[in-house]
C-alpha atoms as a PDB file:
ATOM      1  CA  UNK A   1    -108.353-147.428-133.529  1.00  0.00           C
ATOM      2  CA  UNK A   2    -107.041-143.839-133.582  1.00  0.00           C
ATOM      3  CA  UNK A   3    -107.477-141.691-136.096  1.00  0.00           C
ATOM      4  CA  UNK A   4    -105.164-141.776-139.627  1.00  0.00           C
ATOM      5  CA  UNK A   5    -107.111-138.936-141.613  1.00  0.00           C
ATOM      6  CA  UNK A   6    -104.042-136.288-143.322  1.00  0.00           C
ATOM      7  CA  UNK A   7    -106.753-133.800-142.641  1.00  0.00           C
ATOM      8  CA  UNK A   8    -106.070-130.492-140.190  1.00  0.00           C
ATOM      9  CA  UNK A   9    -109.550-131.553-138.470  1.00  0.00           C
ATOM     10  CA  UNK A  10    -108.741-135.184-137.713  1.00  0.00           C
ATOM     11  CA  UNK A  11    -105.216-134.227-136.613  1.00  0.00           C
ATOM     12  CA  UNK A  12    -106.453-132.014-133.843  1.00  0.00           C
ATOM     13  CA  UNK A  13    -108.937-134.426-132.820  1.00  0.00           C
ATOM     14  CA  UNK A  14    -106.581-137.118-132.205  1.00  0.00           C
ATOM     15  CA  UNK A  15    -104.657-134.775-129.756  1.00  0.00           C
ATOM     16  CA  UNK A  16    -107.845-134.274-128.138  1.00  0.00           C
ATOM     17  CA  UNK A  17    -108.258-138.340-127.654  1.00  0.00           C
ATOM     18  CA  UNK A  18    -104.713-138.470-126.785  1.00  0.00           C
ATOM     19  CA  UNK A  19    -103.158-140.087-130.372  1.00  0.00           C
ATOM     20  CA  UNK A  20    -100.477-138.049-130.047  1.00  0.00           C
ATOM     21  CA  UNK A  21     -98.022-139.404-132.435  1.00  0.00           C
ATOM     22  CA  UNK A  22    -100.217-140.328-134.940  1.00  0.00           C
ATOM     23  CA  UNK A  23    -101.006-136.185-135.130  1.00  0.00           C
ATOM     24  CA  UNK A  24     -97.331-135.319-135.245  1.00  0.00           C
ATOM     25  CA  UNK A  25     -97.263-137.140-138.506  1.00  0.00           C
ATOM     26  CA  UNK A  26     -99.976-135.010-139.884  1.00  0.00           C
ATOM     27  CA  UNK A  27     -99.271-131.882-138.569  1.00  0.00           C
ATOM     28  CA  UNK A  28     -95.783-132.086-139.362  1.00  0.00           C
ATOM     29  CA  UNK A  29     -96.675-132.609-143.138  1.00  0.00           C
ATOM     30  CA  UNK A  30     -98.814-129.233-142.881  1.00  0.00           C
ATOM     31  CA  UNK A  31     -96.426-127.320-141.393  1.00  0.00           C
ATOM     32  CA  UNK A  32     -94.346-127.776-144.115  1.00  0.00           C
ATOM     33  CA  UNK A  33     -96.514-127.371-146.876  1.00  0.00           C
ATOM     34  CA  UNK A  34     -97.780-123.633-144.767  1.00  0.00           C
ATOM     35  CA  UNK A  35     -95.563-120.660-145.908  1.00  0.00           C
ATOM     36  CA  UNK A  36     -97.691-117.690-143.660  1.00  0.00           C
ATOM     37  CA  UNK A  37     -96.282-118.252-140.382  1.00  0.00           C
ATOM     38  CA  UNK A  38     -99.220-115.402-138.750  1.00  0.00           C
ATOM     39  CA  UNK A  39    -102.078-117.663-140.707  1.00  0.00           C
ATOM     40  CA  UNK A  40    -104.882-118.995-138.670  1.00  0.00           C
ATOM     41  CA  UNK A  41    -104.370-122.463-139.713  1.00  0.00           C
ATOM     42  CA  UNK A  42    -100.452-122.299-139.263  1.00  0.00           C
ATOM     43  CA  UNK A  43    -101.198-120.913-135.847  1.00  0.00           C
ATOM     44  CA  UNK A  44    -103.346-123.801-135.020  1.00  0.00           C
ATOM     45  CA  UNK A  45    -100.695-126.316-136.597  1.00  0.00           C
ATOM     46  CA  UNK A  46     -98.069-125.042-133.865  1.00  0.00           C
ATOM     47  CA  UNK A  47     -99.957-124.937-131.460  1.00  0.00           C
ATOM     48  CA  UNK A  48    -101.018-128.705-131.593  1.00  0.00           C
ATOM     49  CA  UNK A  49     -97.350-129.706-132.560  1.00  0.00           C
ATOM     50  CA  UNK A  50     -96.399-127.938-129.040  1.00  0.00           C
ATOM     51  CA  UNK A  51     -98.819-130.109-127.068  1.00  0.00           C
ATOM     52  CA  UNK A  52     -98.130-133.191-129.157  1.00  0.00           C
ATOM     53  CA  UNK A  53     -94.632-132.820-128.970  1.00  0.00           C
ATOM     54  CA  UNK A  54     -94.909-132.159-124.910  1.00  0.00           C
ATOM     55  CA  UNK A  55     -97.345-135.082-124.844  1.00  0.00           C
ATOM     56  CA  UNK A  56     -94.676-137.545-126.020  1.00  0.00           C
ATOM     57  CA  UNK A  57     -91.714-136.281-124.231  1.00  0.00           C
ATOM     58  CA  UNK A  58     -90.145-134.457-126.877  1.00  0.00           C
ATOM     59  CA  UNK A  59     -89.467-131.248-124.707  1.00  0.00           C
ATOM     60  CA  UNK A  60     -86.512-129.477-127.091  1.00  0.00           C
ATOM     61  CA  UNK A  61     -89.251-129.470-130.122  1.00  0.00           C
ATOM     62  CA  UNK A  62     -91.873-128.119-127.940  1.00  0.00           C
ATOM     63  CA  UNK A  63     -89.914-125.436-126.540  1.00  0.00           C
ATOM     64  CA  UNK A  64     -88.742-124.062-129.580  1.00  0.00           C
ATOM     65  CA  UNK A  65     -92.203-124.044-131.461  1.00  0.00           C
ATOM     66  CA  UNK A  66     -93.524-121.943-127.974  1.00  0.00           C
ATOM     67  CA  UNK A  67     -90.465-119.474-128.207  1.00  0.00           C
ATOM     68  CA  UNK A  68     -91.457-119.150-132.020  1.00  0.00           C
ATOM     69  CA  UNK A  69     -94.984-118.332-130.946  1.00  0.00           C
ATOM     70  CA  UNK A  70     -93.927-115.864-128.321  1.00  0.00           C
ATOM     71  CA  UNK A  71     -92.220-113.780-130.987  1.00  0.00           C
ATOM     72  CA  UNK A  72     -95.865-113.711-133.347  1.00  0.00           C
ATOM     73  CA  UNK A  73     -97.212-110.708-133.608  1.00  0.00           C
ATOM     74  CA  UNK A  74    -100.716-111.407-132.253  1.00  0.00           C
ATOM     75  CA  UNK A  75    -100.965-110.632-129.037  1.00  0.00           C
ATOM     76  CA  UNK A  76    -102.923-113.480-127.782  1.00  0.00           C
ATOM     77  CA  UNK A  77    -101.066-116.103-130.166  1.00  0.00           C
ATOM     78  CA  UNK A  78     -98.113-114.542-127.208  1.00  0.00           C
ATOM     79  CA  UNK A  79    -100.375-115.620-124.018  1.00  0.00           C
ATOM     80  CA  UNK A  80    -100.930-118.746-125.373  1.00  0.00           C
ATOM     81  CA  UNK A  81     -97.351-119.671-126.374  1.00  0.00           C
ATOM     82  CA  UNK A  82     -95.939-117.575-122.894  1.00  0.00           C
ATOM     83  CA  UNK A  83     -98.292-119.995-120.647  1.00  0.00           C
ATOM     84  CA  UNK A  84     -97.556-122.615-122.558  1.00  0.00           C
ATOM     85  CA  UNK A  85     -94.040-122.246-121.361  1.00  0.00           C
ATOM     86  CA  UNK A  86     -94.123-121.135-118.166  1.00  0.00           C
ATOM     87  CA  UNK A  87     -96.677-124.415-117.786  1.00  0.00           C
ATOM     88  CA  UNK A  88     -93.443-126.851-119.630  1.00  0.00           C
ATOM     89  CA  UNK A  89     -90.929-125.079-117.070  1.00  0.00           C
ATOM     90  CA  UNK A  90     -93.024-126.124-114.162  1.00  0.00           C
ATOM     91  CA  UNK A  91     -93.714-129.542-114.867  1.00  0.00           C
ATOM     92  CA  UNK A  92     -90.110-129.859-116.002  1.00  0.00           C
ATOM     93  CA  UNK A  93     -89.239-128.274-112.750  1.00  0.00           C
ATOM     94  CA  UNK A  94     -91.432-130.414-110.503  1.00  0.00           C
ATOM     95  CA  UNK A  95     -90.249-133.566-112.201  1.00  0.00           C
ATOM     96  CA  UNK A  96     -86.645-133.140-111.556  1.00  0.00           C
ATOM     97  CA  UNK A  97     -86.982-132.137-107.896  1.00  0.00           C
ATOM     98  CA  UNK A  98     -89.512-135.428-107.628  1.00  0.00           C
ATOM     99  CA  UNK A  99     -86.211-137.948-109.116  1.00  0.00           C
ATOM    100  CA  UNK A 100     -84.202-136.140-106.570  1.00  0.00           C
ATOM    101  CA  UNK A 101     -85.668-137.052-103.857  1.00  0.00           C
ATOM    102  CA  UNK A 102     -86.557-140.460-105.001  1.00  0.00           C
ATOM    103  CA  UNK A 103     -82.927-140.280-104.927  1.00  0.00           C
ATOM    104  CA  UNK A 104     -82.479-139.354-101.692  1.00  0.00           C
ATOM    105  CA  UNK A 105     -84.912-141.653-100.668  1.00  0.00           C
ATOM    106  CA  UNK A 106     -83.175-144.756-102.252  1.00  0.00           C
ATOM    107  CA  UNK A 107     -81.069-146.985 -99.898  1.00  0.00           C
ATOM    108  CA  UNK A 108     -77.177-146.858-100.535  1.00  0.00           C
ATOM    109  CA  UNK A 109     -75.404-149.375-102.439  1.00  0.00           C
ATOM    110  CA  UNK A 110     -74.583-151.632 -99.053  1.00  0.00           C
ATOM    111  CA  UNK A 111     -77.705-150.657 -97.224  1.00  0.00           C
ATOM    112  CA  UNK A 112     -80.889-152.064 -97.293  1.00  0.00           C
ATOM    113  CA  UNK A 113     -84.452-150.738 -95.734  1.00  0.00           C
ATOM    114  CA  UNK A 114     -84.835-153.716 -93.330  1.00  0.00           C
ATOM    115  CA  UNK A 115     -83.334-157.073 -92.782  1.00  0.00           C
ATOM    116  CA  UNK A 116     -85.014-159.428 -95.561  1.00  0.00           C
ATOM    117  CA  UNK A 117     -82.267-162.665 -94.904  1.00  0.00           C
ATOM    118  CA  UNK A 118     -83.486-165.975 -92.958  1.00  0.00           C
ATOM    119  CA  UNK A 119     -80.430-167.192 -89.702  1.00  0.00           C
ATOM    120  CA  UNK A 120     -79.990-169.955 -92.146  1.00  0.00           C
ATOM    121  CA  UNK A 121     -79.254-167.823 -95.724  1.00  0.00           C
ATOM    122  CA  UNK A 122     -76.881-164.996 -93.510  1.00  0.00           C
ATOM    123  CA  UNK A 123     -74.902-167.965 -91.947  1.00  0.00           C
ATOM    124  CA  UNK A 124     -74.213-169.387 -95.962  1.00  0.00           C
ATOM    125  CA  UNK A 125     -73.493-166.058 -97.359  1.00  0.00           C
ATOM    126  CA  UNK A 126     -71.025-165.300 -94.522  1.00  0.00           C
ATOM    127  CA  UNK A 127     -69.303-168.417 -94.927  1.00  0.00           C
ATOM    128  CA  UNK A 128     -69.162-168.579 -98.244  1.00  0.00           C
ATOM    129  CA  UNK A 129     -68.047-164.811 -98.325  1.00  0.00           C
ATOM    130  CA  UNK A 130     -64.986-165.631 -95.893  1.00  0.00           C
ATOM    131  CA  UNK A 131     -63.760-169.098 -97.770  1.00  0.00           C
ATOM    132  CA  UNK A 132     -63.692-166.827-100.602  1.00  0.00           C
ATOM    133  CA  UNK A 133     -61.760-164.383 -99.019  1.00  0.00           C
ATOM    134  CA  UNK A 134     -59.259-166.856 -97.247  1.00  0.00           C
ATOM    135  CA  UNK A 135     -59.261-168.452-101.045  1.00  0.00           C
ATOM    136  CA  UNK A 136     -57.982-165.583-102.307  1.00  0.00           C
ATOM    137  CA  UNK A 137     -61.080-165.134-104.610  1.00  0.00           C
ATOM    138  CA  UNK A 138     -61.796-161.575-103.376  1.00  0.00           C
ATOM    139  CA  UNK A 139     -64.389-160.878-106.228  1.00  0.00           C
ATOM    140  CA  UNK A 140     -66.510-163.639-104.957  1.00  0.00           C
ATOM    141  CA  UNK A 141     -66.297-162.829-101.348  1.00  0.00           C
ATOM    142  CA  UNK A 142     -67.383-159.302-102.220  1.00  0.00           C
ATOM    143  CA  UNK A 143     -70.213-160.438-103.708  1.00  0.00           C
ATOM    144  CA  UNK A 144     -71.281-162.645-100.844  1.00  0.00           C
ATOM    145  CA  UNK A 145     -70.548-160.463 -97.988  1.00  0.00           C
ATOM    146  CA  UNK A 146     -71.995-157.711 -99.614  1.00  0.00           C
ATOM    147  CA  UNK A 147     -75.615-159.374 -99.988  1.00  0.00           C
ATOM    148  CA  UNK A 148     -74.602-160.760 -96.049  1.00  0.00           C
ATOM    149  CA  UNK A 149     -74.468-157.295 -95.458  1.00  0.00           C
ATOM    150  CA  UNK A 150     -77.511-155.508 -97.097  1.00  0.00           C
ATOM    151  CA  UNK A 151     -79.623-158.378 -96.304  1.00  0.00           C
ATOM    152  CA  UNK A 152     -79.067-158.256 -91.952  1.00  0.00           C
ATOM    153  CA  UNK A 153     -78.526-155.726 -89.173  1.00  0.00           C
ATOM    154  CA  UNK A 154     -76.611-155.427 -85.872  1.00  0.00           C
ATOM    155  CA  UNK A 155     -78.452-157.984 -84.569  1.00  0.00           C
ATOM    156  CA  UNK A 156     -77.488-160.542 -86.522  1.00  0.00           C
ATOM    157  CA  UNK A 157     -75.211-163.385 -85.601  1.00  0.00           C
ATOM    158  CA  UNK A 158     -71.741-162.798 -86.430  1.00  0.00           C
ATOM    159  CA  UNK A 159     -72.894-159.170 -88.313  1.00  0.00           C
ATOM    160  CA  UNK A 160     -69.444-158.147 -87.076  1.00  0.00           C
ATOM    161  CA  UNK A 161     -67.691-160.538 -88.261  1.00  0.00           C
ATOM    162  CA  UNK A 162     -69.265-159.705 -91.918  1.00  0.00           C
ATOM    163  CA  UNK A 163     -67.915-156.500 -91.470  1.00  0.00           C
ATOM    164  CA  UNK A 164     -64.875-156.838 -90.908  1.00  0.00           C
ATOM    165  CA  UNK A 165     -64.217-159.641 -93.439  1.00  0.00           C
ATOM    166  CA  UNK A 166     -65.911-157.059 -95.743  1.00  0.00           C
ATOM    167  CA  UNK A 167     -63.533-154.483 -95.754  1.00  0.00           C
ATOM    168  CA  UNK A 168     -60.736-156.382 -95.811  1.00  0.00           C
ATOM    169  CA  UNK A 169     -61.851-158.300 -99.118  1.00  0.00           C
ATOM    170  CA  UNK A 170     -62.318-154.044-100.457  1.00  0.00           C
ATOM    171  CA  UNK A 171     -58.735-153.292 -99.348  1.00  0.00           C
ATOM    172  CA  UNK A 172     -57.245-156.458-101.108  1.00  0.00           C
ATOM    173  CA  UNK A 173     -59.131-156.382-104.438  1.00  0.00           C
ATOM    174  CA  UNK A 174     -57.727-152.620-104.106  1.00  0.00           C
ATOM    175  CA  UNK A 175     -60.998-150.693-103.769  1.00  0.00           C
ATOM    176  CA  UNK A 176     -59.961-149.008-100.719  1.00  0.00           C
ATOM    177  CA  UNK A 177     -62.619-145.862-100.943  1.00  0.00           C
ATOM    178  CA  UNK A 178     -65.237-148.442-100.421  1.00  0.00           C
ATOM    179  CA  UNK A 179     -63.281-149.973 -97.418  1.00  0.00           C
ATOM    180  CA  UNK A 180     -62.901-146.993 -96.288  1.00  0.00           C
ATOM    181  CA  UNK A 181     -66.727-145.946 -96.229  1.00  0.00           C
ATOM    182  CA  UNK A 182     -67.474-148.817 -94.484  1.00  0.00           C
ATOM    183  CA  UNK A 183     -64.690-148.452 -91.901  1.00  0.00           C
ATOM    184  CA  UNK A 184     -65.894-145.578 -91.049  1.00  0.00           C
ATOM    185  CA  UNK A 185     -69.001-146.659 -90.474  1.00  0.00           C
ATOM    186  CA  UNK A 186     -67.913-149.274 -88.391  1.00  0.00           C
ATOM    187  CA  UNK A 187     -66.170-146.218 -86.310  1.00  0.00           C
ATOM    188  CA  UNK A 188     -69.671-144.401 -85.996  1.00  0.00           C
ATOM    189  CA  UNK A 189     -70.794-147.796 -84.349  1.00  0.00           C
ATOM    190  CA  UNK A 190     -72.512-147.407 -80.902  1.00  0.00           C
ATOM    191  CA  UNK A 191     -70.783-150.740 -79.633  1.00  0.00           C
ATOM    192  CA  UNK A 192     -67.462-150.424 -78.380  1.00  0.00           C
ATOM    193  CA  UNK A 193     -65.630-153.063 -80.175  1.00  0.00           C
ATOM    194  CA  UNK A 194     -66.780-152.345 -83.507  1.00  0.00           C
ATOM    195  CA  UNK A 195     -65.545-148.691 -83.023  1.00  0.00           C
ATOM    196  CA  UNK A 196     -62.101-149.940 -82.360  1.00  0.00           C
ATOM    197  CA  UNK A 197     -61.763-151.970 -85.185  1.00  0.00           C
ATOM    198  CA  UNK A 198     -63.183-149.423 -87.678  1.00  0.00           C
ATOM    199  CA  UNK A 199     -61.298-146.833 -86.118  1.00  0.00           C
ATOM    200  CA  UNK A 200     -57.793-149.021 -86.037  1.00  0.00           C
ATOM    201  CA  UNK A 201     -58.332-149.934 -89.392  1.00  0.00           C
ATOM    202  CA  UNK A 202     -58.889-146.312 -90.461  1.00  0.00           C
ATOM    203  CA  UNK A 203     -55.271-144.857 -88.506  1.00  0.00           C
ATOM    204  CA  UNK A 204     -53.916-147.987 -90.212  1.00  0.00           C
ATOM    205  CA  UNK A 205     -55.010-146.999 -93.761  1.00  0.00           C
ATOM    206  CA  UNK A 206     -53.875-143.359 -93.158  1.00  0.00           C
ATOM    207  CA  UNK A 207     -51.246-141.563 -95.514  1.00  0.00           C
ATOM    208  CA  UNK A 208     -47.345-141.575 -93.965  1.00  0.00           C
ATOM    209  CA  UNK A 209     -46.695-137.866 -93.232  1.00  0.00           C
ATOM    210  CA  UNK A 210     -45.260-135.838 -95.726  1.00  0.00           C
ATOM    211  CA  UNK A 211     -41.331-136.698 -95.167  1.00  0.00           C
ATOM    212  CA  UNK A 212     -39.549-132.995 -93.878  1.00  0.00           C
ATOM    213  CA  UNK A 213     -37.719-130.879 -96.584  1.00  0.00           C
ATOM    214  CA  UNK A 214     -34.157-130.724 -96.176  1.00  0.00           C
ATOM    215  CA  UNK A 215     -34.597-126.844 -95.317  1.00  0.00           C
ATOM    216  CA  UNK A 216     -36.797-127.582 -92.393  1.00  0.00           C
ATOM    217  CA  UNK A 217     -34.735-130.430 -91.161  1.00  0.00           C
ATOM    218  CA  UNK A 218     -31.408-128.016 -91.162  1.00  0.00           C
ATOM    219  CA  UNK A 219     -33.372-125.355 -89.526  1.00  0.00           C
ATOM    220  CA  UNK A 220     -34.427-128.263 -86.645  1.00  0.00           C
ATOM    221  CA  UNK A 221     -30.704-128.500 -86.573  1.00  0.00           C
ATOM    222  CA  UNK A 222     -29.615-125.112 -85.723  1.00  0.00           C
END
């Protein structure tokens, strides 16, 4: 069991043994009670509220306390907090460029690492995916042609087929950026007839041209 003691001692033990919270209590009931913010003791309060506090995520808490610190007039009460920081900023700096690129890393919304669907389950979803579609149900054929389409590759019978019935079922449930996307994708394709029908599809789906301006057209008229 982790320590409880409301003693100074005990509290900065159980940072040392990693009872974090159960110090903050403590330490935040001396701090309080302390009015001589360059005391020993008050010093040694802050300090284990900074490491408690970074311990348990609480990063705005521990910042402050270290700026605090910074400002004391003891020079090596400044070290202490100044490292302190510079040690928070790198950790908080290493953590968000390690999410980004497990964001980077993670597969799109309609793309999967490798195929993981049997013949048998690709065949279902596409043909459940396309009643729905012809049904009218466009909701439902999203949702199976999408899983069709994360869970199989090119090589898969009927994978254009899918497609196409894909995009279609995003342009009629009027989520046309996502129809889009995949059209154009379908464009990129290194077979020929997949290209034509992502490309036609994309010239179809194209904004009219801005209609001329009566100036221009009586200019074109002169």
């Amino acid at each position: 069991m982790p320590p409880r003691s409301d003693s100074l001692t005990s509290a900065l033990e159980a940072i040392e043994q990693g009872h974090y919270t159960e110090a903050v209590e403590v330490l935040e009931m001396y701090e309080q009670l302390m009015c001589n913010p360059q005391s020993e003791q008050y010093i040694q309060v802050r300090k284990g509220l900074i490491e408690a506090y970074h311990r348990t995520g609480n990063q705005k808490k521990a910042f402050w306390l270290c700026q605090q610190l910074v400002a004391n007039k003891d020079p090596e009460v400044q070290t202490w907090a100044q490292q302190m920081l510079d040690s928070m900023n790198q950790t908080e700096k290493a953590e968000e460029t390690k999410s980004s690129e497990a964001r980077a890393e993670e597969p799109t919304e309609l793309e999967s690492p490798q195929p993981y669907l049997t013949p048998e389950q690709s065949e279902e979803l596409l043909a459940n995916g396309t009643k729905a579609f012809k049904g009218g149900r466009y909701v439902d054929a999203i949702r199976d042609l999408e899983e069709f389409y994360r869970g199989t590759d090119s090589s898969t019978k009927n994978y254009f087929l899918g497609q196409t019935y894909l995009v279609k079922a995003y342009q009629a449930s009027k989520q046309i950026e996502a129809a889009i996307a995949l059209a154009q994708k379908m464009a990129a394709s290194d077979k020929e007839i997949i290209q034509i029908w992502g490309k036609k599809f994309l010239e179809s789906s194209s904004p009219p041209p801005a209609p001329e301006t009566s100036e221009s057209s009586s200019e074109s008229l002169q």
